[in-house]
Protein backbone atom coordinates (compact mmCIF):
# COMPACT_ATOMS: atom_id res chain seq x y z
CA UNK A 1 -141.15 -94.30 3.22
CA UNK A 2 -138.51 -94.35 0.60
CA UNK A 3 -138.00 -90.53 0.05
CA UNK A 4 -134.89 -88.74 1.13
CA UNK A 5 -134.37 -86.68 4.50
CA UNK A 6 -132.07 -84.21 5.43
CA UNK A 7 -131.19 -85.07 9.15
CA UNK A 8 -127.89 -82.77 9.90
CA UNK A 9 -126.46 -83.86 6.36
CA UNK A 10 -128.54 -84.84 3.31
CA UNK A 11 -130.14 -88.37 3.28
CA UNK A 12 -130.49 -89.83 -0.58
CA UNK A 13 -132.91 -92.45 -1.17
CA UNK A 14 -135.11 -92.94 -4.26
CA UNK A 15 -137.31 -89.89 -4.10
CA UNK A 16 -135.74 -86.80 -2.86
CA UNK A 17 -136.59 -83.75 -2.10
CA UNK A 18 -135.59 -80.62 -4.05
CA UNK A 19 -133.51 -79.21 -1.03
CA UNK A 20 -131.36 -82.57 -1.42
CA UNK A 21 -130.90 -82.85 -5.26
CA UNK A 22 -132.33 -85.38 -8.01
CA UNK A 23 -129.99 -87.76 -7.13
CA UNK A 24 -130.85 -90.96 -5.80
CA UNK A 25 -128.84 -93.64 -3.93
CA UNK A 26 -128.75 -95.85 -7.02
CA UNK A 27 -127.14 -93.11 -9.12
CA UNK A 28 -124.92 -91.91 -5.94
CA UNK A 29 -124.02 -95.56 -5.39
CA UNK A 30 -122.96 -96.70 -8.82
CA UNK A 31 -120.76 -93.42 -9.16
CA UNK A 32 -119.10 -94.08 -6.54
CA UNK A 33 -118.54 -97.98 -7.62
CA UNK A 34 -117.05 -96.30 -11.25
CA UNK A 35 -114.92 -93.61 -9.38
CA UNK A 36 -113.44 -95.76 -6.81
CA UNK A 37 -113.03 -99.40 -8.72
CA UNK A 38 -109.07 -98.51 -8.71
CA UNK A 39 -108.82 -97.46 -4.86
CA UNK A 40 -111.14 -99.51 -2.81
CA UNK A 41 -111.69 -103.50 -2.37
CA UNK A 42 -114.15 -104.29 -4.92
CA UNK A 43 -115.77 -106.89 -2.29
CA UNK A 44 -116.70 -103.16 -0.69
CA UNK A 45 -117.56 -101.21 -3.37
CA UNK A 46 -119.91 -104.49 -4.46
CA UNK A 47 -121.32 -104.47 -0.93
CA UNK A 48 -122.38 -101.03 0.23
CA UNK A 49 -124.56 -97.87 -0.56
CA UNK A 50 -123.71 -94.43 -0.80
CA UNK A 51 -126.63 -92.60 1.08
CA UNK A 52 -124.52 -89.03 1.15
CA UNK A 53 -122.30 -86.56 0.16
CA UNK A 54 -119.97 -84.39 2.33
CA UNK A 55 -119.92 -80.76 0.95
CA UNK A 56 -116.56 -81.64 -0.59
CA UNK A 57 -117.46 -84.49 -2.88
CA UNK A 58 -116.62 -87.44 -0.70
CA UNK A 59 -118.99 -90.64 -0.53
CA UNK A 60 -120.89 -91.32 2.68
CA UNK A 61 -121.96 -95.16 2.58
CA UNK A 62 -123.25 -98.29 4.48
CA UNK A 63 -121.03 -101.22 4.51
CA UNK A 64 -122.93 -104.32 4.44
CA UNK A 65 -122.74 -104.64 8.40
CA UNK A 66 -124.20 -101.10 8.40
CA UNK A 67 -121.31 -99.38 9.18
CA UNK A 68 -121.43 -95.67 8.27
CA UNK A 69 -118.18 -94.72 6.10
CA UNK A 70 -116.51 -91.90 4.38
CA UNK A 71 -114.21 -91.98 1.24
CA UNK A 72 -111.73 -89.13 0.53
CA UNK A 73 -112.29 -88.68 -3.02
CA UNK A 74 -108.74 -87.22 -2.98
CA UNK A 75 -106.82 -90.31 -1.77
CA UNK A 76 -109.42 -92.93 -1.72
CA UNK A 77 -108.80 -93.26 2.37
CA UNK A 78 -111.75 -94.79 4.25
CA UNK A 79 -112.78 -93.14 7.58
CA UNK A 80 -115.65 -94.49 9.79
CA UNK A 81 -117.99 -91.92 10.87
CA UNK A 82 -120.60 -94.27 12.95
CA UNK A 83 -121.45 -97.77 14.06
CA UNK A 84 -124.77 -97.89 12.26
CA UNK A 85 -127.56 -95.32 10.81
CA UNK A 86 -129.11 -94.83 14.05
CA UNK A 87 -125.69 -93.35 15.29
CA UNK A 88 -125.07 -91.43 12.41
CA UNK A 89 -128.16 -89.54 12.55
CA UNK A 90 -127.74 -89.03 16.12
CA UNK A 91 -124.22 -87.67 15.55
CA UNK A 92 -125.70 -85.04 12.85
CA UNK A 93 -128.83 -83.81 13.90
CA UNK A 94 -129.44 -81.27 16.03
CA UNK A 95 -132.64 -79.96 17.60
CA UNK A 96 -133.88 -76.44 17.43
């Protein structure tokens, strides 16, 4: 119910799987709140979730309208990847 996925890209949540790492959201979330106070609105860092990583180190998180975003760790640029969850996963995820 509350355990991690992988679903294309790795899903974090609060009990992962070994294939995904030991980190959970919380710990993905407020690293991403330290590393990007300087760059990003804090009325966004206060209001969304990191649920992923990109292979390079960039943030994948939910804004609190459930957008899906990602965050160049390199510039602190914001890109919008989906419209919710739902679209996100059926962006990544591909059948066998």
């Amino acid at each position: 119910m509350f355990g991690g996925a992988y679903t294309g890209l790795a899903i974090h949540a609060f009990s992962n799987g070994s294939s995904i790492g030991n980190e959970t959201v919380i710990d993905l979330t407020l690293a991403f709140r330290q590393q990007f106070t300087d760059y990003i609105c804090p009325n966004i860092l206060d209001t969304s979730y990191v649920i992923s990583m990109d292979g390079e180190g960039n943030p994948i998180f939910i804004d609190a309208s459930g957008k899906v975003f990602i965050c160049y760790h390199d510039s602190g640029d914001i890109k919008l990847l989906a419209d919710s969850f739902e679209a996100l996963i059926e962006d990544n995820f591909y059948e066998w």
